[in-house]
N, C-alpha and C. Protein backbone atom coordinates (compact mmCIF):
# COMPACT_ATOMS: atom_id res chain seq x y z
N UNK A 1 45.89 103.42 -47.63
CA UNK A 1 46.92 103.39 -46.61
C UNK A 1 46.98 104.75 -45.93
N UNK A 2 47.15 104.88 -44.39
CA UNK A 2 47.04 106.40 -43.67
C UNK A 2 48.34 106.03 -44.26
N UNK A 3 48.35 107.59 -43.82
CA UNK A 3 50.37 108.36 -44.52
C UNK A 3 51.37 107.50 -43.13
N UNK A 4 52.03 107.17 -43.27
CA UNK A 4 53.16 106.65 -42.44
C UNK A 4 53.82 107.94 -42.03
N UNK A 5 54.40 107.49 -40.84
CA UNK A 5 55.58 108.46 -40.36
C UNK A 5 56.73 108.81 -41.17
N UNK A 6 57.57 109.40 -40.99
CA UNK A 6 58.47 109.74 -42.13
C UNK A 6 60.00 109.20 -40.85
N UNK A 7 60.93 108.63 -41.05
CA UNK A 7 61.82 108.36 -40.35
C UNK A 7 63.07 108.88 -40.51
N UNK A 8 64.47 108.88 -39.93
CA UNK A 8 65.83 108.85 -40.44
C UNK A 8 66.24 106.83 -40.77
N UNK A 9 66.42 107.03 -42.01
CA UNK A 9 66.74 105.58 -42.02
C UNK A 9 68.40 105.92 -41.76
N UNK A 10 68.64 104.09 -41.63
CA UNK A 10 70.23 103.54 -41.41
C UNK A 10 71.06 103.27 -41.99
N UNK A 11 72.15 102.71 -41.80
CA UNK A 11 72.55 102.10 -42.93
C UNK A 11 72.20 100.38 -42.98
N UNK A 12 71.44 100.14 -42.46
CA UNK A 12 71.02 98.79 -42.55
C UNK A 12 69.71 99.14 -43.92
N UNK A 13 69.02 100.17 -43.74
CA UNK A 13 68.14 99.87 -44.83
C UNK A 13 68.47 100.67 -46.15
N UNK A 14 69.58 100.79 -46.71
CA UNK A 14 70.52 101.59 -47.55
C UNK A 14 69.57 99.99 -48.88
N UNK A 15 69.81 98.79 -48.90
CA UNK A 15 69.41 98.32 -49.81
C UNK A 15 67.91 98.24 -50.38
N UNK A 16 67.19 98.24 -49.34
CA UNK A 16 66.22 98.73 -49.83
C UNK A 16 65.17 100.01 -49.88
N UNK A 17 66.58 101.23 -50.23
CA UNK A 17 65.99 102.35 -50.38
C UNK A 17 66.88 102.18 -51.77
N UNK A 18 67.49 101.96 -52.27
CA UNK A 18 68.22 102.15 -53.46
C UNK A 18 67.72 101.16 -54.69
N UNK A 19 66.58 99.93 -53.81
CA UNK A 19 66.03 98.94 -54.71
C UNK A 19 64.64 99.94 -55.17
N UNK A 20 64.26 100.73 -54.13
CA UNK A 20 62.71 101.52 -54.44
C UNK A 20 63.04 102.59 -55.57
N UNK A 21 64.91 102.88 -55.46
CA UNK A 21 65.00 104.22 -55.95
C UNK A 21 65.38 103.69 -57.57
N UNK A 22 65.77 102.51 -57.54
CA UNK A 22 65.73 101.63 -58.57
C UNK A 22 64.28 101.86 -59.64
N UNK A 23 63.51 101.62 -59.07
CA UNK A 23 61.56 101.07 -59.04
C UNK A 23 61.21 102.45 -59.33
N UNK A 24 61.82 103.56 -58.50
CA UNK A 24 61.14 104.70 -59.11
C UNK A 24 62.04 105.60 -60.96
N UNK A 25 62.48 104.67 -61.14
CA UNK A 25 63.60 105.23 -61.91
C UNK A 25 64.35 106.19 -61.34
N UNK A 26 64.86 106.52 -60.51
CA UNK A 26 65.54 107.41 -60.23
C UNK A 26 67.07 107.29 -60.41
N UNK A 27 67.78 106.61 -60.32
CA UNK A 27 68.83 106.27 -59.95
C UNK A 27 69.56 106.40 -61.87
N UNK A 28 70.80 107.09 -61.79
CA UNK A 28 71.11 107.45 -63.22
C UNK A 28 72.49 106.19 -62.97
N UNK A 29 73.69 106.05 -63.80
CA UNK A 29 75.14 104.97 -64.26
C UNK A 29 75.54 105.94 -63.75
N UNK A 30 75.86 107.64 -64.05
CA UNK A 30 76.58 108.24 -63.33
C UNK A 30 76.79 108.55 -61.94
N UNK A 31 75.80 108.22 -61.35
CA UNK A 31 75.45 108.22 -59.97
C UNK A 31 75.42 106.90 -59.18
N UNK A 32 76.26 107.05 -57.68
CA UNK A 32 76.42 105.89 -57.22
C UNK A 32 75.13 105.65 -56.24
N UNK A 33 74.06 105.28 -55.96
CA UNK A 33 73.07 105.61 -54.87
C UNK A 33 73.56 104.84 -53.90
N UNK A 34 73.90 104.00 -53.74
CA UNK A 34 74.85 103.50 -52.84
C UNK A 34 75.44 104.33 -51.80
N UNK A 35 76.33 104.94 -52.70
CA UNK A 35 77.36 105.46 -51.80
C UNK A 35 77.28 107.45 -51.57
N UNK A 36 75.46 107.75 -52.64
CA UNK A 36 74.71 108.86 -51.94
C UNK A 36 74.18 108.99 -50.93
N UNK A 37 73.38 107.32 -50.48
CA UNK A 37 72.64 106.86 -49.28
C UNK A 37 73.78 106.89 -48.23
N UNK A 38 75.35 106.55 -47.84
CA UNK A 38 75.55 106.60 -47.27
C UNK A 38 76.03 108.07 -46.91
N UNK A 39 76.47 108.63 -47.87
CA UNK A 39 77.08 109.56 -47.60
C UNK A 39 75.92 111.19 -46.92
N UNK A 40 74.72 110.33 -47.58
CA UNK A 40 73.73 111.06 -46.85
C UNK A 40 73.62 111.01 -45.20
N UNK A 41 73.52 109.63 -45.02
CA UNK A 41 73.31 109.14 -43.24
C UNK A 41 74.55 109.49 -42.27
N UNK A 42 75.71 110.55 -43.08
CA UNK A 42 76.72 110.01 -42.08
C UNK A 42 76.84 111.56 -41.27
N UNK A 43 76.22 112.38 -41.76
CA UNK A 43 76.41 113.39 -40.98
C UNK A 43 75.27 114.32 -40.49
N UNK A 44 75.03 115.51 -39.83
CA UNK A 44 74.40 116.29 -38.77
C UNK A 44 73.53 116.97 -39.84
N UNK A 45 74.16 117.26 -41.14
CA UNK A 45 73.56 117.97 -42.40
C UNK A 45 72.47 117.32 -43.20
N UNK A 46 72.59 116.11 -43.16
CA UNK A 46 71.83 115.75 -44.06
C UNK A 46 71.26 114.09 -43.39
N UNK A 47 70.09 113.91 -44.68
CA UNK A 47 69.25 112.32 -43.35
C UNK A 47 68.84 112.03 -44.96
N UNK A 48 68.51 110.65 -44.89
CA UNK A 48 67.27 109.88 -45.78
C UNK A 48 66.05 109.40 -45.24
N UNK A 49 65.12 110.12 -45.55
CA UNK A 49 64.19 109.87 -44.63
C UNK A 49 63.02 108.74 -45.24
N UNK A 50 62.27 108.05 -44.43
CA UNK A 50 61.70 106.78 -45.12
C UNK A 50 60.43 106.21 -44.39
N UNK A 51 59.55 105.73 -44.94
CA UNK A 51 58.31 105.78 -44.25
C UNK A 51 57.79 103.98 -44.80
N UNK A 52 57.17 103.27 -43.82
CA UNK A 52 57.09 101.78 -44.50
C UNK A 52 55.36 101.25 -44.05
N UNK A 53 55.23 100.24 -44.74
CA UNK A 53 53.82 99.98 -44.21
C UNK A 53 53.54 99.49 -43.28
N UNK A 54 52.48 98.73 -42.83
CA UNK A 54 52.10 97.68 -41.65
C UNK A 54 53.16 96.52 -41.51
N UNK A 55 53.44 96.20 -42.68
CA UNK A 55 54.74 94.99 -42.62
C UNK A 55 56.05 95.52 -42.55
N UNK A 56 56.30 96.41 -42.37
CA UNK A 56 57.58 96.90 -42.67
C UNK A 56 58.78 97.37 -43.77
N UNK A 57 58.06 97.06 -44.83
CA UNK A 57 58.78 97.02 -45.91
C UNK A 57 58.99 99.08 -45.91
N UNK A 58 59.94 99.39 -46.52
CA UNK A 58 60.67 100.47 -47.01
C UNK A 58 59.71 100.77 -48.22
N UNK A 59 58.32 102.00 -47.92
CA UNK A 59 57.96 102.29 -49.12
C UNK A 59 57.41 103.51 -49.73
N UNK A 60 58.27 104.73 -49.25
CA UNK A 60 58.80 105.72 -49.53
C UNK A 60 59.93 106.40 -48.97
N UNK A 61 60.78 107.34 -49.65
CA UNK A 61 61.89 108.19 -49.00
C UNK A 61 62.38 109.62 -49.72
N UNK A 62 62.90 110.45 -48.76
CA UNK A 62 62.95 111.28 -49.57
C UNK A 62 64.65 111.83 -49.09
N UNK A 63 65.85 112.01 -49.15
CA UNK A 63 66.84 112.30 -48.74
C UNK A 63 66.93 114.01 -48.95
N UNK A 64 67.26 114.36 -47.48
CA UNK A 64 67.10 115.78 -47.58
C UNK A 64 68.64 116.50 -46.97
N UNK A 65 68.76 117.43 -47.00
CA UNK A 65 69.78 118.16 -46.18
C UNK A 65 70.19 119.49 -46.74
N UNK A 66 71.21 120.37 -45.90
CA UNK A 66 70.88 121.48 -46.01
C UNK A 66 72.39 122.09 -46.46
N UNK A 67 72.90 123.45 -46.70
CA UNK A 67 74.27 123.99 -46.07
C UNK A 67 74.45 125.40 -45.55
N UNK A 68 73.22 125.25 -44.74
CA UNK A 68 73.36 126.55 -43.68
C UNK A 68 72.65 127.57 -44.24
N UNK A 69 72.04 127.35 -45.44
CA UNK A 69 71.25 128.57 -46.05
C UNK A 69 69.89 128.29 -46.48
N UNK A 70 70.34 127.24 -47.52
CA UNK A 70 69.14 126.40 -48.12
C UNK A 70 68.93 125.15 -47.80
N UNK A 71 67.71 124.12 -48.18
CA UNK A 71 67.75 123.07 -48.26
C UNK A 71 67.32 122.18 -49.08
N UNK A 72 67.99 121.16 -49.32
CA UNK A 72 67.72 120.11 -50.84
C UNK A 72 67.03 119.24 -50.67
N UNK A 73 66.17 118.84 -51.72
CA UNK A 73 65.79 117.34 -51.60
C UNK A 73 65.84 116.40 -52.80
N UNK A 74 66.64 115.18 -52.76
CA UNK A 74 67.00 114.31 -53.69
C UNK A 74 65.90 112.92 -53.22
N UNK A 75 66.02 112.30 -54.29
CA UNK A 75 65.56 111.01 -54.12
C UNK A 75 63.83 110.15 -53.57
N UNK A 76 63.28 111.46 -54.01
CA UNK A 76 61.89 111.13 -53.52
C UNK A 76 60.98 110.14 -54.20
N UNK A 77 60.91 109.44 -53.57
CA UNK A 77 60.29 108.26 -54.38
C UNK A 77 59.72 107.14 -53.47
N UNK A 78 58.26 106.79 -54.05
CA UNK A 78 57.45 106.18 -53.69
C UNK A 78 57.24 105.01 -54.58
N UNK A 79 57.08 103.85 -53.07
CA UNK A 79 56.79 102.37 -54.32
C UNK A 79 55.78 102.44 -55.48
N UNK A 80 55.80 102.25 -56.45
CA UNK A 80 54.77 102.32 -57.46
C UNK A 80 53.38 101.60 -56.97
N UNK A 81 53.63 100.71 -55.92
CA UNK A 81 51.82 99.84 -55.36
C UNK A 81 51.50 101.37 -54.75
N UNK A 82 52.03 102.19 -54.16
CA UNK A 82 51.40 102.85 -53.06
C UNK A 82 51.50 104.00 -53.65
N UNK A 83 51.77 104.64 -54.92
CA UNK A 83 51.65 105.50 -55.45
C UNK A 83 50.20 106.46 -55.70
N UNK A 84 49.81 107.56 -55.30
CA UNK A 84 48.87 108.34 -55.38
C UNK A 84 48.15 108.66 -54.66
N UNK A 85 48.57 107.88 -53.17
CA UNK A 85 47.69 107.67 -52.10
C UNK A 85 48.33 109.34 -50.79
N UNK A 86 48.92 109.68 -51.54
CA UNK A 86 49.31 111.12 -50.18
C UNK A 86 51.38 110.68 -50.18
N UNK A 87 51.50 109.53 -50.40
CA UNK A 87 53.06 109.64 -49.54
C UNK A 87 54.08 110.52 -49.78
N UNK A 88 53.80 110.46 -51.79
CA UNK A 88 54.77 111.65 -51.73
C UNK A 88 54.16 113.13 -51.41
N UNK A 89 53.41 113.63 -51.40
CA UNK A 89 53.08 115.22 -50.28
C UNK A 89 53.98 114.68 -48.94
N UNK A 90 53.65 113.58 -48.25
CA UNK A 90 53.84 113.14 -46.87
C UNK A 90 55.68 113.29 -46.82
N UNK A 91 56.05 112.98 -48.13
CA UNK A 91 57.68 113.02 -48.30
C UNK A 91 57.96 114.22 -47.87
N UNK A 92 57.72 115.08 -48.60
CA UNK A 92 57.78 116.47 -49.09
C UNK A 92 57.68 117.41 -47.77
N UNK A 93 56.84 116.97 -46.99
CA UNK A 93 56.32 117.81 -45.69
C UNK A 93 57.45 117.29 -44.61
N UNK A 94 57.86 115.86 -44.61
CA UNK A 94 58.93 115.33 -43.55
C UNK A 94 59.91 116.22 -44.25
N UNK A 95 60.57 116.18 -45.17
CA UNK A 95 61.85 117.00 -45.88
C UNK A 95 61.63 118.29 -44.87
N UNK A 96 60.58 118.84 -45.46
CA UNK A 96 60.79 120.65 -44.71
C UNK A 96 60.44 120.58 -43.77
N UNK A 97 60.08 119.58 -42.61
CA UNK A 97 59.96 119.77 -41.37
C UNK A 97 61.63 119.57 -40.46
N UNK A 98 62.12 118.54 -41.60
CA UNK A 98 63.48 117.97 -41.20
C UNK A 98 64.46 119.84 -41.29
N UNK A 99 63.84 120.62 -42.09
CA UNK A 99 64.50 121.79 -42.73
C UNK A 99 64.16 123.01 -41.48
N UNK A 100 63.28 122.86 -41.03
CA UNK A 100 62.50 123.59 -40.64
C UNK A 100 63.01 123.50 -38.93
N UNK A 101 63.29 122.13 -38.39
CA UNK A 101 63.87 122.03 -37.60
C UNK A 101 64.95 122.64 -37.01
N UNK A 102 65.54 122.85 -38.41
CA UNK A 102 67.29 123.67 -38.17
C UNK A 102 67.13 124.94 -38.94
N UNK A 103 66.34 125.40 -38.68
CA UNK A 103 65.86 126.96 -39.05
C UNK A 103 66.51 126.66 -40.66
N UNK A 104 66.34 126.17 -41.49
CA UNK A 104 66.32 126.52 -43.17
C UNK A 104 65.49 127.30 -43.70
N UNK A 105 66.28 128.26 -44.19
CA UNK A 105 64.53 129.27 -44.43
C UNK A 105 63.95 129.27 -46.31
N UNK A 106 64.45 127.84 -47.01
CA UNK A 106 64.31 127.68 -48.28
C UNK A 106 64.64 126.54 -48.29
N UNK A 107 63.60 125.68 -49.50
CA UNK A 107 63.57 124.26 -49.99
C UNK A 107 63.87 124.74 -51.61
N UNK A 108 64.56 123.62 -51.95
CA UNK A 108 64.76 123.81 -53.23
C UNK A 108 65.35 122.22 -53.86
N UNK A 109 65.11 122.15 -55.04
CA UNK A 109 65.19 120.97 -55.78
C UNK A 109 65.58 120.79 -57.30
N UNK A 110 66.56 120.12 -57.59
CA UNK A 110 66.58 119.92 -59.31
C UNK A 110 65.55 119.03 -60.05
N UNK A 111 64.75 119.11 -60.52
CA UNK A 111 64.21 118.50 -61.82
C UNK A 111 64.94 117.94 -62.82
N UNK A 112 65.34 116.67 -63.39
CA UNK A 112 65.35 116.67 -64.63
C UNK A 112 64.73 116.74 -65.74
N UNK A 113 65.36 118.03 -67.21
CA UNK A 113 64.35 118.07 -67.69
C UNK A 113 63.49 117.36 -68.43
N UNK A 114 62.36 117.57 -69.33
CA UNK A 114 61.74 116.75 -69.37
C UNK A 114 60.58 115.77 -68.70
N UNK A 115 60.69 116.27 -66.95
CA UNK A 115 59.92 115.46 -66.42
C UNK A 115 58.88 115.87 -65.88
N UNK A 116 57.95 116.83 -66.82
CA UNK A 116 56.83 117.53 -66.68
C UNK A 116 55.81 116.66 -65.26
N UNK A 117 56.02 115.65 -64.84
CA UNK A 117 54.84 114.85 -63.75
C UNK A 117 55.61 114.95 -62.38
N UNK A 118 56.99 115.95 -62.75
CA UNK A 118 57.67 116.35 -60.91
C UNK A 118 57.38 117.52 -61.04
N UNK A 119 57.31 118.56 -62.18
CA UNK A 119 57.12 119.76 -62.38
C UNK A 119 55.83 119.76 -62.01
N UNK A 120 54.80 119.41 -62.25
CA UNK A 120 53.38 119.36 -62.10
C UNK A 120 53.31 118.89 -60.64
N UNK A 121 53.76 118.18 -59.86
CA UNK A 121 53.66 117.42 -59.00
C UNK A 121 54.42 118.71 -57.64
N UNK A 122 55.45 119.25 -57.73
CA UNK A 122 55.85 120.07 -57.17
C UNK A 122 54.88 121.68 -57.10
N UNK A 123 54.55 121.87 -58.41
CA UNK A 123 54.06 123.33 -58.50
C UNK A 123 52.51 123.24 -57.93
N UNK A 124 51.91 121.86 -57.41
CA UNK A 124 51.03 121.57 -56.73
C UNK A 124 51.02 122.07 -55.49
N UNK A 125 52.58 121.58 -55.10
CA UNK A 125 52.85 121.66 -53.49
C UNK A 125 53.63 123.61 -53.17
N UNK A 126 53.38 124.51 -54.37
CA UNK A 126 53.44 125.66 -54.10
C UNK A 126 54.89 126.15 -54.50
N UNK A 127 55.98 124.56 -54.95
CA UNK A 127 57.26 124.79 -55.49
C UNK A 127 57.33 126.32 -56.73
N UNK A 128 58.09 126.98 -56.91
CA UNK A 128 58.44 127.53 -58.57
C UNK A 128 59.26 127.51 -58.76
N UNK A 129 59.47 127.32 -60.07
CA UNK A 129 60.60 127.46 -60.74
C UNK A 129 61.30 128.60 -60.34
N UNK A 130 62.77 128.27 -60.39
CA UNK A 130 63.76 129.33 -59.68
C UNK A 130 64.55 130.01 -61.07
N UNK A 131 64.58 131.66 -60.82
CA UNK A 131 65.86 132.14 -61.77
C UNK A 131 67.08 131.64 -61.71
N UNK A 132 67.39 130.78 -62.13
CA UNK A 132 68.67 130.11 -62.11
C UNK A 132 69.15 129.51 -62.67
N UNK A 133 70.32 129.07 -63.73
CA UNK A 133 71.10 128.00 -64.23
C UNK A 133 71.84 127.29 -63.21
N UNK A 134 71.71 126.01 -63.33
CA UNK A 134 72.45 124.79 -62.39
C UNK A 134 73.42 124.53 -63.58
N UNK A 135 75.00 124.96 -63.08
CA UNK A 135 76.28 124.11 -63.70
C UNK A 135 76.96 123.23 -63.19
N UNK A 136 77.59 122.46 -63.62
CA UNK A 136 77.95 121.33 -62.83
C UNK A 136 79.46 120.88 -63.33
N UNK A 137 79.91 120.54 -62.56
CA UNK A 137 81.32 119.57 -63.55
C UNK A 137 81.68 118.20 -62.65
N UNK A 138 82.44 117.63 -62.88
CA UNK A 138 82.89 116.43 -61.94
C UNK A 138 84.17 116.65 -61.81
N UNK A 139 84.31 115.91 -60.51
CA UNK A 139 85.61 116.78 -60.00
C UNK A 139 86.42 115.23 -59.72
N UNK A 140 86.42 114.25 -60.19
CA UNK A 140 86.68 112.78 -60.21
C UNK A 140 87.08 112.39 -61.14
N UNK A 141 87.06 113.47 -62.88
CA UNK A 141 87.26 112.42 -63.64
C UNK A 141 88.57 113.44 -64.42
């Protein structure tokens, strides 16, 4: 498959980016993807971006956005048929072009640990590991 374009999806295709994100395991109980996908599409900061085949189907995405300093990327994930063929690099490059657009002058990303084949998969694409502890709390419960 050539690499597809990389798009801003809608909220019309919110279900089947959350069925792929399903497929890629991504998606945790604590996390709503649902209501990440939308909350991604609704503003100037941030996009889900998504790339599909000859038929149309939804079959990669990568949700990116920024806050004026840095920029993130969540949710990258490629259908498992089309896996290995370039899309996710192709993800990865729409993200920082989407970054790059609005002068971001840093990409950056969480790993969960354990998942030595994003670690490997990133430090390909020139990622490193950052000096940093990520803390977190929830502010909902």
């Amino acid at each position: 498959m050539t690499s597809p374009a990389f798009t801003p999806l809608a909220a019309a295709d919110c279900e089947a980016a959350v069925e792929l994100w399903h497929a890629a395991d991504l998606t945790r109980p604590w996390n709503d993807p649902h209501a990440d996908f939308a909350l991604a599409i609704r503003g100037p900061h941030s996009a889900v971006l998504g790339a599909r085949d000859e038929t149309g189907a939804l079959v990669a995405t990568v949700m990116v956005g920024e806050d004026g300093h840095r920029g993130w990327f969540y949710y990258l994930a490629v259908d498992p048929a089309y896996q290995r063929q370039g899309l996710g690099r192709a993800a990865v490059a729409a993200a920082e072009n989407w970054l790059q657009a609005r002068n971001i002058p840093k990409a950056q990303l969480m790993i969960r640990n354990g998942n030595a084949a994003a670690v490997t998969f990133y430090t390909a694409l020139g990622y490193e590991p950052a000096d940093v502890t990520v803390v977190g709390r929830w502010l909902d419960r």
